[in-house]
Protein backbone atom coordinates (compact mmCIF):
# COMPACT_ATOMS: atom_id res chain seq x y z
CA UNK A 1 102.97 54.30 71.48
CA UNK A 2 99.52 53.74 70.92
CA UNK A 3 97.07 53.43 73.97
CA UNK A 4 94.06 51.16 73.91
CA UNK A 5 91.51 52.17 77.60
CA UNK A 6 88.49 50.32 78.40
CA UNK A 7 85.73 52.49 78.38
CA UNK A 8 82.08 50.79 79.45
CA UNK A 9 83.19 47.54 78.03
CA UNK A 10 84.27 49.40 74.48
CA UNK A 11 87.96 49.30 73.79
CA UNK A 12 89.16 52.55 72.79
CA UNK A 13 91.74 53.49 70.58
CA UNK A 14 93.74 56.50 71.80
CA UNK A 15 96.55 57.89 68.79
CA UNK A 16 100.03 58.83 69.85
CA UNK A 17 100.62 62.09 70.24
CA UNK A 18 102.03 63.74 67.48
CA UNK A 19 105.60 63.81 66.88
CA UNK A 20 107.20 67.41 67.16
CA UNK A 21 110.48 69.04 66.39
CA UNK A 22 112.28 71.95 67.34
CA UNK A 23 114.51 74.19 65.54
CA UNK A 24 116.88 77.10 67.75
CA UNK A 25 116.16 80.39 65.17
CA UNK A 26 118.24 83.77 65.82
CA UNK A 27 116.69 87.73 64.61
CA UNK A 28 115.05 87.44 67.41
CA UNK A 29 115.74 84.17 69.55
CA UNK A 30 113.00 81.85 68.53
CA UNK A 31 112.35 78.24 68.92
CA UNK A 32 110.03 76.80 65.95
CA UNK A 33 107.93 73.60 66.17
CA UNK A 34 107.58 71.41 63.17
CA UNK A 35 105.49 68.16 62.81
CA UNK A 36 105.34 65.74 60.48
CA UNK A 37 102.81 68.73 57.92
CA UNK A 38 105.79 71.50 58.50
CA UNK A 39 105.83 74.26 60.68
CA UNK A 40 103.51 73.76 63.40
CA UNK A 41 104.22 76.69 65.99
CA UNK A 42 106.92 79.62 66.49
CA UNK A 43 107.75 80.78 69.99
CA UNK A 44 109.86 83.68 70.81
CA UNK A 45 111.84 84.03 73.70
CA UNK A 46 110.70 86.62 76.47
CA UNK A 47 107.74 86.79 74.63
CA UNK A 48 104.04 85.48 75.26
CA UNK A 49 102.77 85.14 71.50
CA UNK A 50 102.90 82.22 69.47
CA UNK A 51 102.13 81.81 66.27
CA UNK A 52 100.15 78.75 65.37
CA UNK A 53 99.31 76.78 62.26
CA UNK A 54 95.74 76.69 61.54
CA UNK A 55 92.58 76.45 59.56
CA UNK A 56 93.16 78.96 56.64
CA UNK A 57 91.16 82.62 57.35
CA UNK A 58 90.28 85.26 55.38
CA UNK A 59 89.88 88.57 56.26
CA UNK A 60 88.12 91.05 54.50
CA UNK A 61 86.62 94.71 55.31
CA UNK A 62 84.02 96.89 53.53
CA UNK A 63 83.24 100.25 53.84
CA UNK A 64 81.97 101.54 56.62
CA UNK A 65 78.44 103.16 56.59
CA UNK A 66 77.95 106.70 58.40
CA UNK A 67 75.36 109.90 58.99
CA UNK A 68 76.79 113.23 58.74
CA UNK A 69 74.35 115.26 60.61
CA UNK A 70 76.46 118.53 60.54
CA UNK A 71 76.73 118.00 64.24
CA UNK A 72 79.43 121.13 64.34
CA UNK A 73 80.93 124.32 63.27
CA UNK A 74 83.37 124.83 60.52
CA UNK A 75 84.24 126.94 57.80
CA UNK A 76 86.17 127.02 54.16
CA UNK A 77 84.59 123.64 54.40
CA UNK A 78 82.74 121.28 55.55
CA UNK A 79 85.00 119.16 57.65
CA UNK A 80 85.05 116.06 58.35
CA UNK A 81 81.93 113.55 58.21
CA UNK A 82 82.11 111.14 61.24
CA UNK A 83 83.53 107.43 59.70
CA UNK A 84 82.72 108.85 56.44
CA UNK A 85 86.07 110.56 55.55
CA UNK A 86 86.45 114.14 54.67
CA UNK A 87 84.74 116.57 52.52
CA UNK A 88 86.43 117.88 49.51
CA UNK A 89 85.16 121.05 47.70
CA UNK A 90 85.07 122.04 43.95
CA UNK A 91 83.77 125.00 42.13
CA UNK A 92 83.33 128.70 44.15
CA UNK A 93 85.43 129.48 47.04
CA UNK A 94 86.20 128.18 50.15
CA UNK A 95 83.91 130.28 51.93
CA UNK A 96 80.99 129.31 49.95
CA UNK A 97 81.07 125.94 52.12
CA UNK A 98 80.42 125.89 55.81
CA UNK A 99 78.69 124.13 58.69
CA UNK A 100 76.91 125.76 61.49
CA UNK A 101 73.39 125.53 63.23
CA UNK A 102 73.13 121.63 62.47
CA UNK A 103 73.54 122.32 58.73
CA UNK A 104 75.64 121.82 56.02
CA UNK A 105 75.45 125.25 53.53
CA UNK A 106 76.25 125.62 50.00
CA UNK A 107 76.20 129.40 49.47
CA UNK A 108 74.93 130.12 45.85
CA UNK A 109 76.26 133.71 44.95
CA UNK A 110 75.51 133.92 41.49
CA UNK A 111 73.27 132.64 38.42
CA UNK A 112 74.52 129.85 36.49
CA UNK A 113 76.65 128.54 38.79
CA UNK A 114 77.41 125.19 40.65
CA UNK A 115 78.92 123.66 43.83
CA UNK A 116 79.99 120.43 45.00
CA UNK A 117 81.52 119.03 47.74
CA UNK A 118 82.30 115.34 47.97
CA UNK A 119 83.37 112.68 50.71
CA UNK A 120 87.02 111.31 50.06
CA UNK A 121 86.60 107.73 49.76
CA UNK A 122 86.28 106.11 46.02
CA UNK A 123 82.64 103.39 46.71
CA UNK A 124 80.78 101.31 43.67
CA UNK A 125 77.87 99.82 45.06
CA UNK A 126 75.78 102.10 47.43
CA UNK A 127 72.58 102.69 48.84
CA UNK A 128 72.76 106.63 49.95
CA UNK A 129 70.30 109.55 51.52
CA UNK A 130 70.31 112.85 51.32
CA UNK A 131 67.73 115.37 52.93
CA UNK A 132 68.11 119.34 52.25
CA UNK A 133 66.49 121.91 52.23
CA UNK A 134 66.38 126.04 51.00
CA UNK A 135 66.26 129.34 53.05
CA UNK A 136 65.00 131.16 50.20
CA UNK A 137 62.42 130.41 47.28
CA UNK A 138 63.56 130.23 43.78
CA UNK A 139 63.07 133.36 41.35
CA UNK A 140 63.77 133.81 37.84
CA UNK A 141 64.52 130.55 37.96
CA UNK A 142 64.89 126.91 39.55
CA UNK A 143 67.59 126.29 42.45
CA UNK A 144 68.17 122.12 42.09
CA UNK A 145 70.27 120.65 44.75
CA UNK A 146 71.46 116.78 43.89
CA UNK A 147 72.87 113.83 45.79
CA UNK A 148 75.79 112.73 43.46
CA UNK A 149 77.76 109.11 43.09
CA UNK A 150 80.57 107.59 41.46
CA UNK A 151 81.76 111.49 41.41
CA UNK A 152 85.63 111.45 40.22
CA UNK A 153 85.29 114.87 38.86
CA UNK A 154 82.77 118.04 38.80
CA UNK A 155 82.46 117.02 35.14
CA UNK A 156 81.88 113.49 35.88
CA UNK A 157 79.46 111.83 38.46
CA UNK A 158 76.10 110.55 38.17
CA UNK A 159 73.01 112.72 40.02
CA UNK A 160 69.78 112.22 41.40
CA UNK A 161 68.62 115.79 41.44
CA UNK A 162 65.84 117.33 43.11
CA UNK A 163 64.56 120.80 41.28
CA UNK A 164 62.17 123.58 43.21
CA UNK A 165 60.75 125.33 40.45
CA UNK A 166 59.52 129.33 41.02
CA UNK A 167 56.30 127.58 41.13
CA UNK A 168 57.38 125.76 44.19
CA UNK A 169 57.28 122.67 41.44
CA UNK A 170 59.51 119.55 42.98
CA UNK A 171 61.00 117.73 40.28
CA UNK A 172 63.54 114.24 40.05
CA UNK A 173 66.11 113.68 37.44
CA UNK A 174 68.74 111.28 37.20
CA UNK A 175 71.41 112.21 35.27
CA UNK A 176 75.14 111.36 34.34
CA UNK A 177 77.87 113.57 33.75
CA UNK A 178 80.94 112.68 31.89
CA UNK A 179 83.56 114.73 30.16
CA UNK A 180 81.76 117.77 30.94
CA UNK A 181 78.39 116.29 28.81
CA UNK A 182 75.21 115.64 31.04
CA UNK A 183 72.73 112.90 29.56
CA UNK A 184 69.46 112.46 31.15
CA UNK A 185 68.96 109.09 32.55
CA UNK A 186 65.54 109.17 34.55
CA UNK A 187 63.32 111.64 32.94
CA UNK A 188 62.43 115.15 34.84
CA UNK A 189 59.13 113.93 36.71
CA UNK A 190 56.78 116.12 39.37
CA UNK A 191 57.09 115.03 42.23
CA UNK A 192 55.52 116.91 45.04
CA UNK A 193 54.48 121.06 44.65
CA UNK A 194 53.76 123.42 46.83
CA UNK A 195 57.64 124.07 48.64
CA UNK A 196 57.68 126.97 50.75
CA UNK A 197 61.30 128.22 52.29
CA UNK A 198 62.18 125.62 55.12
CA UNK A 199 60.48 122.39 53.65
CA UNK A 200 62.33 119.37 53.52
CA UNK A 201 62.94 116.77 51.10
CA UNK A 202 64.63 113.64 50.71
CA UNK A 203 66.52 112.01 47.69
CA UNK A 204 67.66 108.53 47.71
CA UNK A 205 70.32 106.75 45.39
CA UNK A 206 71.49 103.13 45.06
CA UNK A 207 73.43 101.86 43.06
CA UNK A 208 73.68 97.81 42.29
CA UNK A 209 76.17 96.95 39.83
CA UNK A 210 75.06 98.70 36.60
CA UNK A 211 71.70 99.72 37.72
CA UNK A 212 71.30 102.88 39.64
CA UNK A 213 67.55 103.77 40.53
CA UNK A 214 66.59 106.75 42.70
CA UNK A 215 63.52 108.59 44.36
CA UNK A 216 62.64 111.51 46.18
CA UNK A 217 59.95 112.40 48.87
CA UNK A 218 58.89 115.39 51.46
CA UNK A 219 59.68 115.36 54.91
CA UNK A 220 56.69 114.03 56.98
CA UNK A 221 55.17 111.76 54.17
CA UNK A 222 56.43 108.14 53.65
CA UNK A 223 59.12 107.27 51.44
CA UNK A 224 57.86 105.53 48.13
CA UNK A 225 57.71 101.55 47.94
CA UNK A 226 58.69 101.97 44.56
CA UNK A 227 61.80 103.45 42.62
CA UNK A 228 60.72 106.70 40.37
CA UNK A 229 63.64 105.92 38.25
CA UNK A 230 65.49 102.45 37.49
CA UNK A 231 67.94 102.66 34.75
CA UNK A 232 70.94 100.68 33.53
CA UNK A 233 74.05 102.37 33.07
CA UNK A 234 77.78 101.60 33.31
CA UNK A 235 79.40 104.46 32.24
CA UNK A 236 81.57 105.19 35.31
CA UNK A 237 83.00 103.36 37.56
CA UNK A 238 83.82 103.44 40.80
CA UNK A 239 83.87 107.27 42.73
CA UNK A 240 82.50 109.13 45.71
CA UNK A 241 79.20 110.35 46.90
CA UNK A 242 79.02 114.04 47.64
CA UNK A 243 76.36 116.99 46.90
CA UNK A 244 75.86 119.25 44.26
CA UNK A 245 73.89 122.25 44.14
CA UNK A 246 72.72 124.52 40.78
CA UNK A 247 71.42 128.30 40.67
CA UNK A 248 69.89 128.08 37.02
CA UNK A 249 70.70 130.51 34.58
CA UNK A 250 68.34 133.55 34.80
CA UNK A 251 67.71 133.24 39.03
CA UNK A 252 67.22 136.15 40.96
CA UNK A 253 66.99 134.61 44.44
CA UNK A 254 70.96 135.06 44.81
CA UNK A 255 71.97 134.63 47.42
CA UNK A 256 71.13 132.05 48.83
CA UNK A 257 71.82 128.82 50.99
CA UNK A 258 71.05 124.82 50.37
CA UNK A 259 70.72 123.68 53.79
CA UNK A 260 71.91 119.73 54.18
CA UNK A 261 70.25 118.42 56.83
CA UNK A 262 72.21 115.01 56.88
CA UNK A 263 73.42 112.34 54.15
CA UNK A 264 73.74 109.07 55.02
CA UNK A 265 75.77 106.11 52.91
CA UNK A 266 73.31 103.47 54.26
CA UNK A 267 75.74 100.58 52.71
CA UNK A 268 78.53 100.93 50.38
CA UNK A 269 80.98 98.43 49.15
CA UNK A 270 85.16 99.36 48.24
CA UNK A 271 85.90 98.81 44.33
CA UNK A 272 88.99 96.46 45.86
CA UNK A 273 88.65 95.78 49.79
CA UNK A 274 91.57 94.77 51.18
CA UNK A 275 91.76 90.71 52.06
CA UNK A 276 94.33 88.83 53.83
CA UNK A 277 94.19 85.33 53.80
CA UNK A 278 96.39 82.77 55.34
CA UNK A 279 96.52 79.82 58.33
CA UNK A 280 98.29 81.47 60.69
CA UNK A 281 96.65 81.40 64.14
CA UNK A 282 98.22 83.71 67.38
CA UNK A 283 97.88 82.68 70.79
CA UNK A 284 99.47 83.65 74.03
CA UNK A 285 100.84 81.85 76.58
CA UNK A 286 100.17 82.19 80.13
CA UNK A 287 104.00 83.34 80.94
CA UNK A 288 106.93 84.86 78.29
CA UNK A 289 108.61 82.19 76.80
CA UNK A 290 112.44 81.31 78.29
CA UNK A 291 113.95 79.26 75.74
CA UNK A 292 113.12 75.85 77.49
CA UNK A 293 111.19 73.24 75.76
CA UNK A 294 109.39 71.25 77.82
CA UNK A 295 106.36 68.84 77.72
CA UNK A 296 103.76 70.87 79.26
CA UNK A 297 104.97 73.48 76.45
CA UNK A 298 104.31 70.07 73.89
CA UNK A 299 100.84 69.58 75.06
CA UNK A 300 100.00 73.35 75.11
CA UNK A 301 101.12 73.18 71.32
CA UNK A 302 99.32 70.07 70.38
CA UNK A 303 96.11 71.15 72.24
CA UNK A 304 96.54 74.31 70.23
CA UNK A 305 97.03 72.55 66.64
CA UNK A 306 93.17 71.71 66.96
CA UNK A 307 91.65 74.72 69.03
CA UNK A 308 89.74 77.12 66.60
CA UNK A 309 87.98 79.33 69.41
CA UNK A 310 89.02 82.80 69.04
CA UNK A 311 92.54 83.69 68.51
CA UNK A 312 94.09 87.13 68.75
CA UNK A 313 92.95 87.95 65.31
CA UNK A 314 89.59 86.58 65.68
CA UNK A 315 89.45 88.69 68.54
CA UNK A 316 90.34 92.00 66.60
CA UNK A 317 87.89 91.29 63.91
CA UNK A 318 85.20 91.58 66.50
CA UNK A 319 85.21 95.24 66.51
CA UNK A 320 85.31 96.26 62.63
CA UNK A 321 82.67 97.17 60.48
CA UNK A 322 79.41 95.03 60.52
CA UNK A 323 80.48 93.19 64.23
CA UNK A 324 77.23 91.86 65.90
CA UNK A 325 77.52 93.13 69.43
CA UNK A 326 78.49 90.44 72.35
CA UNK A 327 78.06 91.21 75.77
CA UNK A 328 79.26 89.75 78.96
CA UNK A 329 76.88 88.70 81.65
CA UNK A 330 80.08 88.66 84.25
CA UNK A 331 79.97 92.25 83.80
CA UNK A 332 76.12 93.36 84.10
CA UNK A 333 75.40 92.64 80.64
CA UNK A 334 78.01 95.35 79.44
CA UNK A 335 79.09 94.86 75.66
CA UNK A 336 82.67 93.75 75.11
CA UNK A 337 82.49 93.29 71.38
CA UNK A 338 80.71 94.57 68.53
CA UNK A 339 81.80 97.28 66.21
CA UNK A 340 83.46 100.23 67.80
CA UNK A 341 83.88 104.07 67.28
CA UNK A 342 87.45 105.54 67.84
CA UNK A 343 85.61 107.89 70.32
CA UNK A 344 83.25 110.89 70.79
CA UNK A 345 83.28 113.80 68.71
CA UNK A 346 84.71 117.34 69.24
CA UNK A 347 83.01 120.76 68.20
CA UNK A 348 84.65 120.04 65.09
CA UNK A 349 83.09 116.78 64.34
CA UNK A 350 86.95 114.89 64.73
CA UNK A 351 86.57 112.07 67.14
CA UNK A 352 88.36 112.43 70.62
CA UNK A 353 91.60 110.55 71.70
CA UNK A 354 91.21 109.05 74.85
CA UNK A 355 88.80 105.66 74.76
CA UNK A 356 90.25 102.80 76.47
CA UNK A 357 88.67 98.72 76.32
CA UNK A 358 86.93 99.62 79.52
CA UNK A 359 85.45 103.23 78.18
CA UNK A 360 83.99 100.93 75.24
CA UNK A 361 81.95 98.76 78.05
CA UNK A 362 80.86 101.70 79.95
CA UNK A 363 81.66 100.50 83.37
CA UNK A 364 84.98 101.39 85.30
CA UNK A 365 87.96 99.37 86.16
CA UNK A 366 90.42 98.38 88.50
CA UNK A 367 93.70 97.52 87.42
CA UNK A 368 95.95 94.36 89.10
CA UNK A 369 98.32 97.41 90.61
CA UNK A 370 95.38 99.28 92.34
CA UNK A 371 94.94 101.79 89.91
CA UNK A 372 91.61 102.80 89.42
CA UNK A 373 89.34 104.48 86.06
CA UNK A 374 86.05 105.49 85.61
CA UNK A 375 84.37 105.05 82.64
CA UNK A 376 84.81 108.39 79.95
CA UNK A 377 81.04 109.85 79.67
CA UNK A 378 80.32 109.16 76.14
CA UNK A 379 82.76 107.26 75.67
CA UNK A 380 81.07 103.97 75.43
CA UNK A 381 81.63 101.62 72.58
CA UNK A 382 84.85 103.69 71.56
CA UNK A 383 88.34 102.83 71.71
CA UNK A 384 91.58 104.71 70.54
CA UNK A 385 94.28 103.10 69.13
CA UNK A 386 96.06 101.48 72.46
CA UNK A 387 92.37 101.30 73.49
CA UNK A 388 91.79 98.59 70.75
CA UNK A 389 95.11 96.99 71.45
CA UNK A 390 94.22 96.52 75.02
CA UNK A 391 90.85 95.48 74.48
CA UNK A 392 92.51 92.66 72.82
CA UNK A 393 95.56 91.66 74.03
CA UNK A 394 94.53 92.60 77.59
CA UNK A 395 91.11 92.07 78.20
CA UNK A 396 90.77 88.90 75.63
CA UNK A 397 93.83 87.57 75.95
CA UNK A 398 94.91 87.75 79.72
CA UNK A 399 98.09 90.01 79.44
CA UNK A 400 97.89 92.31 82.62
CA UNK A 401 97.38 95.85 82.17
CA UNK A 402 98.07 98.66 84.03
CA UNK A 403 97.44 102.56 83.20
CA UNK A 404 100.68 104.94 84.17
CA UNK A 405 102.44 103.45 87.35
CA UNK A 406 104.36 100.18 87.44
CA UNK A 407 105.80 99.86 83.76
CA UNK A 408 107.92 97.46 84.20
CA UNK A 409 107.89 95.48 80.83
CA UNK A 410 105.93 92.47 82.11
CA UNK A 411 102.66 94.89 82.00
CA UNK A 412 100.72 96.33 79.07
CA UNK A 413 99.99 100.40 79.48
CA UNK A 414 97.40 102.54 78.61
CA UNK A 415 99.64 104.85 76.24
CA UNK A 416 101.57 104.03 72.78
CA UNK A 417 104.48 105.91 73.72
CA UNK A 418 104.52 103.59 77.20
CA UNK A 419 103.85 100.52 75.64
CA UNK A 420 106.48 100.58 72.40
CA UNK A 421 109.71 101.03 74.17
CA UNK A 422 108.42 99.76 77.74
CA UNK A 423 105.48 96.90 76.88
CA UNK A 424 105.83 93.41 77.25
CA UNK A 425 107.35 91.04 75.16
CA UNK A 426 110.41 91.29 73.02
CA UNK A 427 111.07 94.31 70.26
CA UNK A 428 111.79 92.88 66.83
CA UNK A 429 112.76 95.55 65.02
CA UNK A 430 112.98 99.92 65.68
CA UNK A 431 114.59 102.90 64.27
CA UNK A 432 114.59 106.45 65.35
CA UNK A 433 114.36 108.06 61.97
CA UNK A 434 113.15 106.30 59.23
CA UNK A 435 111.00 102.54 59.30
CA UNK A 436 113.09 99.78 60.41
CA UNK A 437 112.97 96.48 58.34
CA UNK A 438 109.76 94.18 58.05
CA UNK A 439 112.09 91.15 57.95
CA UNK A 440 111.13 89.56 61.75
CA UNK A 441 107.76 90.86 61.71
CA UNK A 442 105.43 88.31 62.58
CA UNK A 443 101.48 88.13 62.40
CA UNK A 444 100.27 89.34 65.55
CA UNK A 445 103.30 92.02 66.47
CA UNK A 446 102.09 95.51 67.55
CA UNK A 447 104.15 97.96 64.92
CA UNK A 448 104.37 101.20 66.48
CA UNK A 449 104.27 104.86 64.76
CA UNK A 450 105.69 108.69 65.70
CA UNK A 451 102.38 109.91 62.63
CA UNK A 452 101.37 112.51 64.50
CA UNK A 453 103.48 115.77 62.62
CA UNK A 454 102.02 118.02 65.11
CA UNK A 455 102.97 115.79 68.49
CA UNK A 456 105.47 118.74 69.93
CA UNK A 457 107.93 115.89 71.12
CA UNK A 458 109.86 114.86 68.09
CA UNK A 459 109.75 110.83 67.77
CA UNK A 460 107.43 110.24 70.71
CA UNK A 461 105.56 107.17 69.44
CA UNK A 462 101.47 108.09 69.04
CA UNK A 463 99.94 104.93 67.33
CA UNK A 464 99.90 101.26 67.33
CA UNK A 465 98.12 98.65 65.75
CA UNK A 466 98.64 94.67 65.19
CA UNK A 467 99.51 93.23 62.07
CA UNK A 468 97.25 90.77 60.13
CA UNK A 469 99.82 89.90 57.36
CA UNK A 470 100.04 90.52 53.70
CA UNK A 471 97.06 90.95 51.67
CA UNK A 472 96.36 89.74 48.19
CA UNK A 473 98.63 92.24 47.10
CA UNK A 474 101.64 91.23 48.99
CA UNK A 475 101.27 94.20 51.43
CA UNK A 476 101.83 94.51 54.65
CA UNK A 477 98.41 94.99 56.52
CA UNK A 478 97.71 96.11 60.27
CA UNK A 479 94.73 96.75 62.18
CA UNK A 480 94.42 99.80 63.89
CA UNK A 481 91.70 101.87 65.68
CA UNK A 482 91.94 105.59 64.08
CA UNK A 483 90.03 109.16 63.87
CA UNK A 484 89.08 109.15 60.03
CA UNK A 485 87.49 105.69 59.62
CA UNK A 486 85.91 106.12 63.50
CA UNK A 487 87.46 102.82 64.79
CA UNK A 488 89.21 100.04 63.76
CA UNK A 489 90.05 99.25 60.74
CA UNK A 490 92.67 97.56 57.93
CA UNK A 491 91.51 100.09 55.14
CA UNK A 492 92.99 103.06 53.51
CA UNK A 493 90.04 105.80 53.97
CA UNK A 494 92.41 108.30 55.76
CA UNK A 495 95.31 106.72 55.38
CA UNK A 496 96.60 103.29 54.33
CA UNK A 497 96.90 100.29 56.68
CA UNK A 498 100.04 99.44 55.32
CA UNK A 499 103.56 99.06 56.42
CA UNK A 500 105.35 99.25 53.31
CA UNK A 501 105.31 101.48 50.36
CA UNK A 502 105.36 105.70 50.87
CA UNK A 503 102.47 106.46 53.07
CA UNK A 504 101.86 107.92 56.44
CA UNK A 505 101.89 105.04 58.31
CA UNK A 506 104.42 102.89 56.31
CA UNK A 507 107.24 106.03 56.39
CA UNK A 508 106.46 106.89 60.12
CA UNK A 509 106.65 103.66 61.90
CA UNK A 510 109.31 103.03 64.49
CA UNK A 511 109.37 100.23 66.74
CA UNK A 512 107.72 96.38 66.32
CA UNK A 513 107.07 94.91 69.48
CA UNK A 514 105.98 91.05 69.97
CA UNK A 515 103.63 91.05 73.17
């Protein structure tokens, strides 16, 4: 019935409240709310999460820029670069690759000869830096070392390549490679002379669609305003960025060593990023649901229906690539969103397990059971994979959390192999050797994976996520904090984000829980 108040004299109209109906649904005990547009909300029983329709979203994520500064020590390669992805080598040997002493080395051990080592992650549009440098001067002939793109081969890839003559000469070209023939792009142009062993220079790439312009400069002096070389070209197509480095027939300085100081992908853009799109919303309510319709569960739905603040997916999209940092006056100013690392890196350059929400803030906490954690030194604005999950379903959303004592499925813990089998909430779906069916998985569910070949108990669960939906694909897409990306993400550089088709994480996943 419709309600007329009197408001200053005014007569207001007030609507009725929407009509809703419920529908009993089994695979798991659910109870869906319709109104008079279709399916309004789903709640399941024993759990907190409801799914709500909503404004349509669409989520999309780019690549992720990063500096390798060669912060480590490996050899028969270079490792991994931090968020980049890892380094792949072609041409010479293993050993003819290493890091150590802040530097990444390209041994040259004969004339005529190349090596290249590239970043595996396929990119179009970039902007990219490289700065090197050589421990011995070139004789007999030049010693060129070149910041490559769109790389899909060691016969294909264009290069912006910097040349030390004998002379100590510096000279640019920009070049393309393809099916073994190079074609010169940017003329060979002086740029600086006068290199002694130990001077460093920088070369700089973009690429914008089908131009590609780069330019070059010495350490200490300013970078040009202006590109030395602008060309159009659309040979090849999309590829990775890496570093290749030329002894010139007829030189006498082998051996030697190209030193990379660092290379940076400044901004960089996926050929297809994935996107999910639909108008599903997730909430949480302040108890698990027990089966009971009643009208304070009608108004929390209706008041729902027309809340767009941030939902549980909002929520996770607050830490991905490109997040503008938020931070919390309640707790001294501390950031609690903003794009996070999965944590700090070991002597090997692989970040460390081990961040949780609070380690991303900096500041310690105090859990509802009396549990107690300091903040991780170095840990701040990192989270692992439960970390992340936390960070959102805990801190944001009000679930309770505790660390390692008082699991008692009400509670959310610290660990993956804590929360799938002993969380909160309800489990959908869960197998003990192979993936269990995606049939009751819902947006928002936490999917849970035993990835981790090396974990020395066989099926312990080691990563979680929460799932977004399909993409424009049709795949099934989570979001998950991990080591080769360097935080969260619903991309494929180290992996795919997927729960369906044949890789890591869609053939190792276990349990789905619904918080």
């Amino acid at each position: 019935m419709a309600v007329f108040t009197v408001d200053d004299g005014l007569m207001l109209y007030q609507p009725p409240p929407a009509t809703l109906t419920t529908q009993a649904l089994t695979g798991p005990n659910r109870l869906q709310v319709s109104d008079a547009s279709g399916v309004l909300a789903t709640l399941t029983v024993g759990a907190r999460t409801v799914t709500m329709r909503g404004p349509q979203r669409t989520f999309t994520e780019n690549k992720r820029p990063f500096v390798d500064d060669f912060n480590r020590t490996t050899t028969g390669g270079w490792g991994a670069s931090p968020g980049g992805g890892n380094w792949s080598n072609a041409n010479g040997t293993a050993a003819d690759y290493s890091v150590s002493g802040g530097y990444g080395i390209i041994n040259m051990t004969a004339a005529n000869s190349s090596r290249h080592t590239s970043v595996i992650d396929d990119i179009t549009d970039l902007d990219a830096r490289l700065s090197w440098s050589l421990d011995k001067m070139p004789a007999g002939n030049a010693s060129s070392l070149a910041l490559s793109f769109a790389y899909t081969s060691s016969t294909s890839q264009y290069r912006a390549r910097l040349s030390v003559l004998t002379t100590g000469t510096v000279q640019l070209i920009l070049e393309r490679e393809s099916g073994g023939t190079t074609t010169t792009i940017g003329a060979l142009t002086t740029v600086g002379t006068g290199y002694v062993v130990g001077d460093v220079w920088h070369i700089r790439a973009q690429r914008s669609g089908t131009t590609l312009r780069c330019r070059a400069w010495k350490d200490g002096t300013a970078e040009p305003a202006t590109w030395l070389h602008e060309v159009t070209d659309a040979t090849l197509g999309a590829g990775r960025i890496g570093v290749r480095g030329l002894a010139s027939s007829g030189s006498t300085a082998v051996p030697f060593n190209f030193r990379v100081h660092d290379i940076e992908l400044i901004s960089g853009a996926w050929p297809d990023p994935p996107t999910v799109t639909h108008n599903t919303w997730v909430r949480v309510l302040p108890q698990p649901f027990d089966g009971v319709w009643t009208p304070q569960l009608a108004n929390q739905i209706r008041a729902w229906a027309v809340d767009t603040t941030p939902d549980v997916l909002a929520y996770a999209m607050m830490y991905v690539t490109g997040a503008p940092t938020v931070t919390s006056p309640a707790l001294a100013g501390a950031q609690v969103a903003g794009q996070s690392s999965y944590g700090p890196l070991d002597a090997a350059g692989v970040p460390i397990e081990g961040s949780d929400f609070h380690d991303y803030m900096g500041v310690g906490w105090t859990f509802p059971n009396g549990e107690t954690r300091a903040a991780g030194p170095g840990e701040t604005g990192c989270m692992d994979c439960s970390g992340f999950v936390r960070m959102i379903y805990g801190y944001h959303m009000g679930i309770p959390m505790v660390r390692t004592q008082g699991i008692d499925g009400t509670v959310l813990p610290r660990m993956t192999k804590d929360i799938g089998p002993n969380g909160p909430g309800v489990i959908v779906a869960q197998s003990a050797s192979s993936a269990p069916s995606l049939a009751a998985i819902q947006i928002g569910d936490v999917p849970h994976f035993d990835a981790d070949t090396s974990d020395p108990i066989a099926g312990q669960l080691d990563h979680n996520g929460i799932y977004l939906g399909t993409d424009s694909l049709g795949q099934h897409r989570f979001i998950n904090s991990r080591k080769t990306p360097n935080g969260p993400t619903f991309g494929d550089l180290g992996g795919a984000s997927r729960l369906d088709g044949t890789g890591t994480y869609a053939t190792s996943l276990r349990l789905i829980r619904r918080f």
